[in-house]
Protein backbone atom coordinates (compact mmCIF):
# COMPACT_ATOMS: atom_id res chain seq x y z
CA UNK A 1 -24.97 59.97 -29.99
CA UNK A 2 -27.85 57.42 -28.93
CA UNK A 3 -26.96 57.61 -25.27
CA UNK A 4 -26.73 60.84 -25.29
CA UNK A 5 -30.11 61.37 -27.08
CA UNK A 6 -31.57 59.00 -24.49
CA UNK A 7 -29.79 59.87 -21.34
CA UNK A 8 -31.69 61.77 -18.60
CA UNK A 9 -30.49 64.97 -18.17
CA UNK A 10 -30.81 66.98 -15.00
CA UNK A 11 -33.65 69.24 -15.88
CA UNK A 12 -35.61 66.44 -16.82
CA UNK A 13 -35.30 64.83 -13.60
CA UNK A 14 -36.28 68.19 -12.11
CA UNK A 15 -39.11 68.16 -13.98
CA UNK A 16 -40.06 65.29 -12.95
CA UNK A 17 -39.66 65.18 -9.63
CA UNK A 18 -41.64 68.52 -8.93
CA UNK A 19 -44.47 66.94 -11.05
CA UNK A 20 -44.26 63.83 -8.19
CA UNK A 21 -43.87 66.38 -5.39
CA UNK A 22 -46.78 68.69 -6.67
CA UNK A 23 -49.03 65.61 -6.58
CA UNK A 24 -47.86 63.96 -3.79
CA UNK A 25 -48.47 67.71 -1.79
CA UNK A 26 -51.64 68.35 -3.26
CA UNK A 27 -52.59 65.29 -1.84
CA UNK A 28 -51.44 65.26 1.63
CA UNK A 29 -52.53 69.25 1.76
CA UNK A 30 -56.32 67.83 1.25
CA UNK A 31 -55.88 65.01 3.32
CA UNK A 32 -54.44 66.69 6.09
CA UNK A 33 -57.30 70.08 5.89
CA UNK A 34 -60.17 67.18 5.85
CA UNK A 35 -58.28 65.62 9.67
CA UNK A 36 -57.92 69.22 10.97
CA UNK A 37 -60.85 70.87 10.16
CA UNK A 38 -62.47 68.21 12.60
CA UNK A 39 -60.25 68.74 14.92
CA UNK A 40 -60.65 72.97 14.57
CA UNK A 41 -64.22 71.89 15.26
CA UNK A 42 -64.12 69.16 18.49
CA UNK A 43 -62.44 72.61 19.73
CA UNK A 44 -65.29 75.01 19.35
CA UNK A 45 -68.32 73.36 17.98
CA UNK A 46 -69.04 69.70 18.72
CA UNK A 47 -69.41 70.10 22.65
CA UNK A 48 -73.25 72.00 21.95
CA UNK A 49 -73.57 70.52 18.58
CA UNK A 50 -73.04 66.86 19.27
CA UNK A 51 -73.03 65.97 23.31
CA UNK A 52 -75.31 68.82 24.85
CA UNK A 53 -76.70 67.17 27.67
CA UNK A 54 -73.65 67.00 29.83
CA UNK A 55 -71.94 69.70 32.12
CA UNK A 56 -69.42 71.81 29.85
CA UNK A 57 -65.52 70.09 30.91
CA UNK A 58 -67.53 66.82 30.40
CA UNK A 59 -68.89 68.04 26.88
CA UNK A 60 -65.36 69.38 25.88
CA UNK A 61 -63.84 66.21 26.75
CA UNK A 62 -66.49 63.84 24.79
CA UNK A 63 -65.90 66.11 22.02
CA UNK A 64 -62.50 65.78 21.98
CA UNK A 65 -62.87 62.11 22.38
CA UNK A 66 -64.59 61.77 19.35
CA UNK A 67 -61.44 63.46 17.78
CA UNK A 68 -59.23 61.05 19.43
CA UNK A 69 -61.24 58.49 17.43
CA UNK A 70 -59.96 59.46 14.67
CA UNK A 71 -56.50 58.61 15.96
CA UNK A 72 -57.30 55.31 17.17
CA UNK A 73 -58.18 54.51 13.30
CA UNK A 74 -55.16 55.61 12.12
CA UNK A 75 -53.16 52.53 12.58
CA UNK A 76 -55.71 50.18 11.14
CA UNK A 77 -55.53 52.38 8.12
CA UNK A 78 -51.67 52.17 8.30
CA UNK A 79 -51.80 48.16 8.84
CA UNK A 80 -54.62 48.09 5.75
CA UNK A 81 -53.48 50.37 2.84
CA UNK A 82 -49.66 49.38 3.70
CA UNK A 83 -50.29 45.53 3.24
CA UNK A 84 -51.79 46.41 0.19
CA UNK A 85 -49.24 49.57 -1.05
CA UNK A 86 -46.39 46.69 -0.49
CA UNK A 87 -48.24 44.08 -2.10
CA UNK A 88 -49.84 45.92 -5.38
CA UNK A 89 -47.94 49.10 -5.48
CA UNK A 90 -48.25 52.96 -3.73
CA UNK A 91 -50.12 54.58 -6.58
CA UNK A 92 -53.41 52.91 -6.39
CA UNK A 93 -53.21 53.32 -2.76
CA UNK A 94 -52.98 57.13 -3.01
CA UNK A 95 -55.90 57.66 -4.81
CA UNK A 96 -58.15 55.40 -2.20
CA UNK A 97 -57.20 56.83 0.65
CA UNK A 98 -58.09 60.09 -0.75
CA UNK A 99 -61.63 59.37 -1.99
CA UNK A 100 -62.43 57.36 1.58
CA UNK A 101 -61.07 60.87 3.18
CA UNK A 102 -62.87 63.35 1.35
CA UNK A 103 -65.84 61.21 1.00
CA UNK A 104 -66.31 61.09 4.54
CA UNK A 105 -65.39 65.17 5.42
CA UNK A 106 -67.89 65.52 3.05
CA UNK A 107 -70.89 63.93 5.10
CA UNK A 108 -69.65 65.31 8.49
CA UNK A 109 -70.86 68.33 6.92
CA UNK A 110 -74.23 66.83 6.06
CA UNK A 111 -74.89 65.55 9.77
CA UNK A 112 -77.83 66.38 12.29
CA UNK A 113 -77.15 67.44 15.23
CA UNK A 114 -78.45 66.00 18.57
CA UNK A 115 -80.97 68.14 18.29
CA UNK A 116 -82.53 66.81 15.44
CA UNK A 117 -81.97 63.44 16.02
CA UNK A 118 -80.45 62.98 19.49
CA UNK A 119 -78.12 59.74 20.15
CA UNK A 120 -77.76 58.80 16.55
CA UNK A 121 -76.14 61.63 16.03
CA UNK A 122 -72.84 61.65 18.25
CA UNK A 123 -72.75 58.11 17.03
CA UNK A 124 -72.82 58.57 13.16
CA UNK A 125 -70.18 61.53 13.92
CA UNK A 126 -67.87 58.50 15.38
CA UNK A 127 -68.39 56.27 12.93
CA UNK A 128 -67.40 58.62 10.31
CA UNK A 129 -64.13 60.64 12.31
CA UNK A 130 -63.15 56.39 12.12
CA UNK A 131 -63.73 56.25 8.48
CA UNK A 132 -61.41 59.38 8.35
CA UNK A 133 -58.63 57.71 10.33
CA UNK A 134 -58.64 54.95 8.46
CA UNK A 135 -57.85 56.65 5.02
CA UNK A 136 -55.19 59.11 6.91
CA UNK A 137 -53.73 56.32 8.61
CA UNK A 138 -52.76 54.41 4.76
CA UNK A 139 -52.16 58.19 2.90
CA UNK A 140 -49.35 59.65 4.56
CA UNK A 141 -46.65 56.61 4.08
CA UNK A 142 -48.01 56.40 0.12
CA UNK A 143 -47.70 59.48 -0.64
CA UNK A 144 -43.83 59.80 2.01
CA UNK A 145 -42.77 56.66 -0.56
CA UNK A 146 -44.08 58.25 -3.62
CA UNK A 147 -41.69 61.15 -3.68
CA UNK A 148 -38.69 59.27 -1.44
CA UNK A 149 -38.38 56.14 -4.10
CA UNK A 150 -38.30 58.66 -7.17
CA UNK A 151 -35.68 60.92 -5.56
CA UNK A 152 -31.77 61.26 -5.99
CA UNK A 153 -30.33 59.85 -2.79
CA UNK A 154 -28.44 63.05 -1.79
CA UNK A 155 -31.99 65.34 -2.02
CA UNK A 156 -34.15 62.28 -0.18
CA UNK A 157 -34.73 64.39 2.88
CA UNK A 158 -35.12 68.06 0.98
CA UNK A 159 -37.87 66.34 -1.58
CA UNK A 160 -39.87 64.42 0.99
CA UNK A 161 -40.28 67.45 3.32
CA UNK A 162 -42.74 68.41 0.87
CA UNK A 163 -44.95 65.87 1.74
CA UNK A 164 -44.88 67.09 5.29
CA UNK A 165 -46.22 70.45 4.22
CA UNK A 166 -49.50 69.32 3.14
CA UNK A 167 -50.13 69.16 7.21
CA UNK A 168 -49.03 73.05 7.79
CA UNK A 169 -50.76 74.16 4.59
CA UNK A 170 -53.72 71.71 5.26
CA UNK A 171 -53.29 73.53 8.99
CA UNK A 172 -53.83 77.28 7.17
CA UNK A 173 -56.44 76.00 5.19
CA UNK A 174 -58.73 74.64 7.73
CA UNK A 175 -57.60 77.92 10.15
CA UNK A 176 -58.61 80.10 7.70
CA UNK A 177 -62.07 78.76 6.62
CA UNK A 178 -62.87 78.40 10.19
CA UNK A 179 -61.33 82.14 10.95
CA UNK A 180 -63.67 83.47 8.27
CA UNK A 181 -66.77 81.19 9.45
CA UNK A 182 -66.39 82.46 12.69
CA UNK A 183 -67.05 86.05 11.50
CA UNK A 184 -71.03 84.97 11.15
CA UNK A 185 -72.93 85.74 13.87
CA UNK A 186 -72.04 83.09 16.82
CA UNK A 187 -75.75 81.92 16.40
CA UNK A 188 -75.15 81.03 12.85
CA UNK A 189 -71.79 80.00 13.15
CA UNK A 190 -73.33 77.41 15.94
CA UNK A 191 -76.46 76.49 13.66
CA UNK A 192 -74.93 75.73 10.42
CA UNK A 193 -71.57 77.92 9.96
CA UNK A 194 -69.20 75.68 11.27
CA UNK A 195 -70.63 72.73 8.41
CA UNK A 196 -68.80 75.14 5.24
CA UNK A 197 -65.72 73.57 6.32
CA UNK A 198 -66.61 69.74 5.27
CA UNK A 199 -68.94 70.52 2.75
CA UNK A 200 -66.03 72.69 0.28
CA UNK A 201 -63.59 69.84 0.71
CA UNK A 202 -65.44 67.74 -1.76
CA UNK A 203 -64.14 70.08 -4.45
CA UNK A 204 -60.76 69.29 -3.29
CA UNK A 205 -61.58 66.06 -3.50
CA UNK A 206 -62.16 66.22 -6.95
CA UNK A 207 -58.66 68.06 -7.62
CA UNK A 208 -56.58 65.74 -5.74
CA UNK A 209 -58.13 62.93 -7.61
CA UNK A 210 -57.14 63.76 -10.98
CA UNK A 211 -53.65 65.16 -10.08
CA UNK A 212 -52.43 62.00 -8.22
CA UNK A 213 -54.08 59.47 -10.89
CA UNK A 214 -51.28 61.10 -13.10
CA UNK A 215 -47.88 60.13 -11.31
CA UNK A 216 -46.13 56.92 -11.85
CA UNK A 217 -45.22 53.49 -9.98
CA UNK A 218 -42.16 54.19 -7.62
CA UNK A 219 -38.62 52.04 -9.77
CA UNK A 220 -38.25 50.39 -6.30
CA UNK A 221 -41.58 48.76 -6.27
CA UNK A 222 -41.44 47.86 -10.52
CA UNK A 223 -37.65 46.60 -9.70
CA UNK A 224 -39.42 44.06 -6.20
CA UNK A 225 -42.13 43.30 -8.76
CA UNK A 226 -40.54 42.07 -11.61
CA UNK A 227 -37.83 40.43 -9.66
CA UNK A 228 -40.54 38.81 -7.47
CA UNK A 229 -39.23 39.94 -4.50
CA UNK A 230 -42.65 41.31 -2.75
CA UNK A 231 -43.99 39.97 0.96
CA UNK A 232 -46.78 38.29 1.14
CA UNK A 233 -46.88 39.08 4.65
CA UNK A 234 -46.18 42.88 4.97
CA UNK A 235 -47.41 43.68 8.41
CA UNK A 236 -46.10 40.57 10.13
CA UNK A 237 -42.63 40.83 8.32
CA UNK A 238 -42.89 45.05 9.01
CA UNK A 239 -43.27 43.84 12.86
CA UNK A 240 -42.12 40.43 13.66
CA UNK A 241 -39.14 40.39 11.92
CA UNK A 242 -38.44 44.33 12.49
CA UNK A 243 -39.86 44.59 16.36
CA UNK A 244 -36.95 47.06 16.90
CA UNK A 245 -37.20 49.17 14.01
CA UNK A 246 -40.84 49.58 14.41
CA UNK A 247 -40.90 50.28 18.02
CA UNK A 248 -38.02 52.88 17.37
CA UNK A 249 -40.34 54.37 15.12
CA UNK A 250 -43.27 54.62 17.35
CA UNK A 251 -40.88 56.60 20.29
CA UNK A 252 -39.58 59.15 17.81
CA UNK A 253 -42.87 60.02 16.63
CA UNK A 254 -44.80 60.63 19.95
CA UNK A 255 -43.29 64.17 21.15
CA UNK A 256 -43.63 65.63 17.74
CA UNK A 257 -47.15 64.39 17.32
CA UNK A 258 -48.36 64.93 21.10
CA UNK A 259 -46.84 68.53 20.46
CA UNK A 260 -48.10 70.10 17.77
CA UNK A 261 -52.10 68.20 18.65
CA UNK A 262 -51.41 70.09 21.84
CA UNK A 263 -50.36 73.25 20.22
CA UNK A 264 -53.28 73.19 17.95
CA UNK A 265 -55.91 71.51 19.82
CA UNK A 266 -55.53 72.02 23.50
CA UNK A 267 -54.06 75.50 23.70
CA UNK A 268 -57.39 76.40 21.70
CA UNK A 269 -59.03 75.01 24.38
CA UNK A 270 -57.03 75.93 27.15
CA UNK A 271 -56.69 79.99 25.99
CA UNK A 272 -60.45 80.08 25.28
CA UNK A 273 -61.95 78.34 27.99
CA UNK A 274 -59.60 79.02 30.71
CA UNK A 275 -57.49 81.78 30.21
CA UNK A 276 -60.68 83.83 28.13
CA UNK A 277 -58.62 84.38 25.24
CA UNK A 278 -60.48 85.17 21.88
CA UNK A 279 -60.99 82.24 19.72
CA UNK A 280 -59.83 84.48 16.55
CA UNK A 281 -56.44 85.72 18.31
CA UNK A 282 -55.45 81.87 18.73
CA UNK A 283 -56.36 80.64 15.25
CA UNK A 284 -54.71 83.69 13.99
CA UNK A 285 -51.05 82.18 16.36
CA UNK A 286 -51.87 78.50 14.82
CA UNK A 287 -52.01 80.03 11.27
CA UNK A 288 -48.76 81.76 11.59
CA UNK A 289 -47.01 78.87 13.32
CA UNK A 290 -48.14 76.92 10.36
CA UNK A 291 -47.37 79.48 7.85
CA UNK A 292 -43.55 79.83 9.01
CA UNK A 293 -43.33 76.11 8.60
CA UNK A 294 -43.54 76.40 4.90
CA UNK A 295 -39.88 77.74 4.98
CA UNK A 296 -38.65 75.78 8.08
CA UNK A 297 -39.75 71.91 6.49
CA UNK A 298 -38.09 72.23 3.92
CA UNK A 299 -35.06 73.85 5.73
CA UNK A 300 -35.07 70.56 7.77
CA UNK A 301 -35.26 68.37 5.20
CA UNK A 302 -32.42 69.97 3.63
CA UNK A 303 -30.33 69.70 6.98
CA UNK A 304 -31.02 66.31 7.13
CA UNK A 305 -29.53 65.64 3.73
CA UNK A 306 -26.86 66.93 5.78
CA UNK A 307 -26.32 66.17 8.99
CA UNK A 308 -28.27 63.40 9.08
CA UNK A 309 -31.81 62.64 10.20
CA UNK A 310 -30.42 61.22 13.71
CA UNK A 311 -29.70 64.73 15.06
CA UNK A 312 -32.62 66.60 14.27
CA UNK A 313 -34.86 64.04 16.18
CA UNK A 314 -32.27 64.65 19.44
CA UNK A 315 -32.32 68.71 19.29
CA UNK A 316 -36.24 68.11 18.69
CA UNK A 317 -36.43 66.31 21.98
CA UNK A 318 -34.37 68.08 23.50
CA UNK A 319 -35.55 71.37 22.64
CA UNK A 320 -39.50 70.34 23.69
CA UNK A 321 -38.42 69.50 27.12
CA UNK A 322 -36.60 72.88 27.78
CA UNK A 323 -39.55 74.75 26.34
CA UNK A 324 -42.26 72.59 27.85
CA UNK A 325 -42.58 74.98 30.78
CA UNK A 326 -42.07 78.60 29.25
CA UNK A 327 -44.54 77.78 26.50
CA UNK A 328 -47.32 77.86 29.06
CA UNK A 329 -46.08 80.85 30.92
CA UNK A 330 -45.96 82.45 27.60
CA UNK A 331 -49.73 81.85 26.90
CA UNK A 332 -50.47 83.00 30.30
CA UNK A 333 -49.23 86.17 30.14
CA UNK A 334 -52.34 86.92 28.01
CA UNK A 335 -49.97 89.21 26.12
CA UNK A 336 -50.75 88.72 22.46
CA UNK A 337 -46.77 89.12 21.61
CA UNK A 338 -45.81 86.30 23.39
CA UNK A 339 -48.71 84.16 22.69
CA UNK A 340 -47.98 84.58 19.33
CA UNK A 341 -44.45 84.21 19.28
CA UNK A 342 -44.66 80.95 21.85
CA UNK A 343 -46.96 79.38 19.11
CA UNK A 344 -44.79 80.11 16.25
CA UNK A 345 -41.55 78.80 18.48
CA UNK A 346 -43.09 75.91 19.59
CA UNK A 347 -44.74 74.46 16.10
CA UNK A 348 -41.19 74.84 14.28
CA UNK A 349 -38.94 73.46 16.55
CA UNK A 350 -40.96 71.20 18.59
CA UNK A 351 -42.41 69.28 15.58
CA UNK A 352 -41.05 71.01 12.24
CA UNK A 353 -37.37 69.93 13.38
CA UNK A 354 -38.91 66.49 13.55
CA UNK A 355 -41.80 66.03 11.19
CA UNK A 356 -40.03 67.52 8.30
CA UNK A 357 -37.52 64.88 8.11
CA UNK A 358 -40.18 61.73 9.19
CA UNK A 359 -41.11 61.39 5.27
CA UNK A 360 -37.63 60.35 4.34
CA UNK A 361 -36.64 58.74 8.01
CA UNK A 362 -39.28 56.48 8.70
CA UNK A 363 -39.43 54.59 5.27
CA UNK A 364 -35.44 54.73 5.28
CA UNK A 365 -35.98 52.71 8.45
CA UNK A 366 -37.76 49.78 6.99
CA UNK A 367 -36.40 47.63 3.90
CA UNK A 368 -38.50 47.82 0.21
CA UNK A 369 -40.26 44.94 1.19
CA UNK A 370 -42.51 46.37 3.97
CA UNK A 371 -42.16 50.07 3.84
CA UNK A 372 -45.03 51.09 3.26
CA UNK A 373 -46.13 48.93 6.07
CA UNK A 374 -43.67 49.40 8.53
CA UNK A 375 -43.20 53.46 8.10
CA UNK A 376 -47.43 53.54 8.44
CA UNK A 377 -48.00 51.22 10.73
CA UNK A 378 -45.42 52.67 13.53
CA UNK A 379 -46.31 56.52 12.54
CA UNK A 380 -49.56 55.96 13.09
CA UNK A 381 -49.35 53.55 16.06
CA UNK A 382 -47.58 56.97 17.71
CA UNK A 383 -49.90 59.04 16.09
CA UNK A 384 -52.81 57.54 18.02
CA UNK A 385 -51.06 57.41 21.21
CA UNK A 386 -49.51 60.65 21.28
CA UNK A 387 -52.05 63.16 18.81
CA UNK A 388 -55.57 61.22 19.92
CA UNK A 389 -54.44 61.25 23.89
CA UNK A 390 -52.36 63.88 24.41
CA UNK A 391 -55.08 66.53 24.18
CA UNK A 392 -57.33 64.55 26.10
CA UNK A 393 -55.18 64.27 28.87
CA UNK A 394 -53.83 67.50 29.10
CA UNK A 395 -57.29 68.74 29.39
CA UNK A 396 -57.73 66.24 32.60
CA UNK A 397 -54.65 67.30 33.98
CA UNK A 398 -55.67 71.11 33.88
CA UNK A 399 -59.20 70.21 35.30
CA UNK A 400 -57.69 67.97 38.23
CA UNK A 401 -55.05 70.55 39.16
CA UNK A 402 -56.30 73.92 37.80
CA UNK A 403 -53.54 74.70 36.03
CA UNK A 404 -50.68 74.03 33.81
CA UNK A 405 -48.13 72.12 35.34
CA UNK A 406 -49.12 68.71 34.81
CA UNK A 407 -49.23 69.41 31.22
CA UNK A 408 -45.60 70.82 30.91
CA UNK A 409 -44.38 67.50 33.07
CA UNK A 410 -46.33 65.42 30.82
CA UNK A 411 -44.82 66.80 27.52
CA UNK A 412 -41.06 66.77 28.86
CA UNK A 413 -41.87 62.83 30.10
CA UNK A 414 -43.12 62.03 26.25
CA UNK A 415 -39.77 63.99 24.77
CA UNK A 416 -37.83 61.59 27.20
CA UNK A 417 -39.03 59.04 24.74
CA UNK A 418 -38.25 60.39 21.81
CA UNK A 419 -34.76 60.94 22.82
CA UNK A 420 -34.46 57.62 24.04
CA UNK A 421 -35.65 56.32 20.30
CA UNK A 422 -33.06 58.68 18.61
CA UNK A 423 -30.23 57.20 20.43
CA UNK A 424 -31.02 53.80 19.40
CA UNK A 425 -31.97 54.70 16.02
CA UNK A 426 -29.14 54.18 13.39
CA UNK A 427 -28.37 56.80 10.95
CA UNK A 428 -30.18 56.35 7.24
CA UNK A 429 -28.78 59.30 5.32
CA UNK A 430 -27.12 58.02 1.74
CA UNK A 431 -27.94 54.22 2.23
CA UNK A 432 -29.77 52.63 -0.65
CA UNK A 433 -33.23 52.30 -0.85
CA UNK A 434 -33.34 48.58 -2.38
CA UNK A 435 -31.22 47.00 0.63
């Protein structure tokens, strides 16, 4: 009668778990709309806003540099807030990361522009896009352990694809307010518009906050603590001891990331500058991309659970190289059918097939002792390669050849390496999460 008055039943662990997954989302949703929403803007703002005084592929590329910035921070936040998620726990780190995040969207919104107060500015815009990568770079493995470490070992992959939504939800988010901003006047849009953006994320700031200060310690972390079993060395253990593992991790992040940065960064560029698409006709593609992966993360997840997490990561290579030319001949049709529908193809295969699963994969890969470290550190070591380059140097390649070629060789070369990773990676579906 006592144990069965005390034993968990299933609905309770239901319950719980969506309560973990709800705040865990929530989270990663804000984070993800505060990164993007920059990003949205190095497309179509920063060039005139922020570095006016040099010729206009020069502007777009120093604008986009100061997004890559962002990416370049990303592993020091990964390095940082996973020492310390290993050491003292993932809760407190989620909270952190969130406040340094919205804290800093928040004052983007509040800059001058050169005009006002000429180099300063461009440089304070740096200095806080870093700021941002830093507390992106330690949020994403907190909140991928959060959810993974709480859930049933045959659901691992299906429960912490809902982490990975808070980037195609974030993605809508940030699409939208800047779809509806850019229905002011293009003057006004220019002059102060493209600031409502930052400036409402502090109120999601605020929501995120509360939720996530409610969710408990991961068991895996209270079992290392009381048995005294934590590093005290998390990022040299993560890589010295795991050089393999966390190098394997860094290759079968960089398609998906280089990907869906290009998808959502470059091919705004590209369609608007070179091919004189509308701006609103490729925000509108981006949106429905990322709407459609709402259904297909979690699909993936599920799969995993599966098939295995292995598998996806091979079709996603393998599917980005054979689409890495017809994606671009797609967008050059200037047909808004197969724009659309290239966009939409692209995002869910090319990087849902692959990102869904990376919240259960990448910690899976690593032992209790350093996952937080090692899954952050070697996501965003890829992240900063692949997401803060990629764009950069597509937008080169296009300059220096005039067209898209380059680009599709570039992407096919990067999937290479994925696939490569994948086929040394071992398989983690089912094994325990305190070996």
């Amino acid at each position: 009668m006592s144990i069965a008055a005390t034993a968990p039943t299933a609905g309770s662990i239901d319950s719980k778990m969506r309560s973990i997954v709800f705040a865990s989302s929530v989270g990663t949703i804000i984070e993800w709309y505060d990164f993007l929403i920059y990003a949205t803007a190095a497309a179509l703002v920063f060039n005139k806003a922020f570095f006016p005084t040099i010729d206009p592929l020069a502007g777009t590329l120093a604008a986009l540099g100061s997004y890559a910035v962002g990416f370049l921070a990303r592993p020091l936040g990964g390095a940082l807030f996973g020492h310390f998620g290993d050491r003292l726990g993932r809760k407190s780190m989620l909270v952190l990361t969130m406040f340094i995040m919205g804290l800093s969207t928040f004052c983007i919104g509040l800059l001058p522009t050169y005009a006002s107060i000429g180099v300063f500015a461009p440089i304070l815009l740096i200095l806080l896009r870093v700021i941002q990568g830093i507390g992106l770079g330690g949020e994403w493995g907190g909140a991928s352990l959060m959810v993974l470490e709480h859930a049933p070992s045959d659901k691992r992959g299906f429960y912490s694809s809902f982490v990975q939504i808070g980037f195609p939800i974030g993605l809508v988010l940030a699409s939208l307010v800047f779809a509806l901003a850019t229905k002011l006047p293009e003057a006004d849009f220019q002059a102060w518009g493209w600031r409502i953006p930052f400036l409402v994320s502090v109120v999601l700031l605020a929501l995120g906050t509360f939720i996530r200060s409610k969710v408990p310690e991961t068991p895996v972390f209270e079992k290392m603590k009381s048995d005294d079993a934590l590093s005290k060395n998390p990022v040299g253990e993560a890589v010295g001891k795991n050089f393999k593992t966390f190098l394997i991790a860094v290759g079968l992040k960089l398609s998906e990331v280089s990907w869906v940065y290009m998808l959502t960064v470059f091919c705004v560029v590209y369609a608007t500058t070179k091919l004189g698409l509308p701006k609103q006709q490729m925000l509108d593609a981006v949106m429905l991309a990322a709407l459609c992966e709402l259904v297909t993360l979690p699909f993936f997840g599920w799969l995993s659970d599966k098939i295995g997490r292995r598998a996806l990561f091979i079709m996603g290579a393998l599917f980005t190289m054979a689409f890495a030319f017809p994606l671009f001949m797609m967008l050059e049709s200037k047909d808004a059918t197969y724009i659309t529908l290239a966009i939409v193809i692209a995002m869910n295969f090319g990087h849902g097939m692959m990102f869904g699963i990376e919240s259960a994969y990448f910690p899976e890969l690593f032992g209790p002792r350093v996952r937080y470290t090692g899954a952050s550190f070697g996501f965003q070591v890829s992240a900063a390669l692949g997401g803060g380059f990629a764009p950069i140097i597509a937008t080169a390649l296009v300059g220096y050849f005039g067209g898209s070629t380059g680009v599709s060789v570039m992407m096919i070369a990067i999937a290479l390496i994925t696939l490569s990773a994948a086929l040394a990676a071992r398989e983690t579906k089912g094994e325990s999460l305190h070996a």
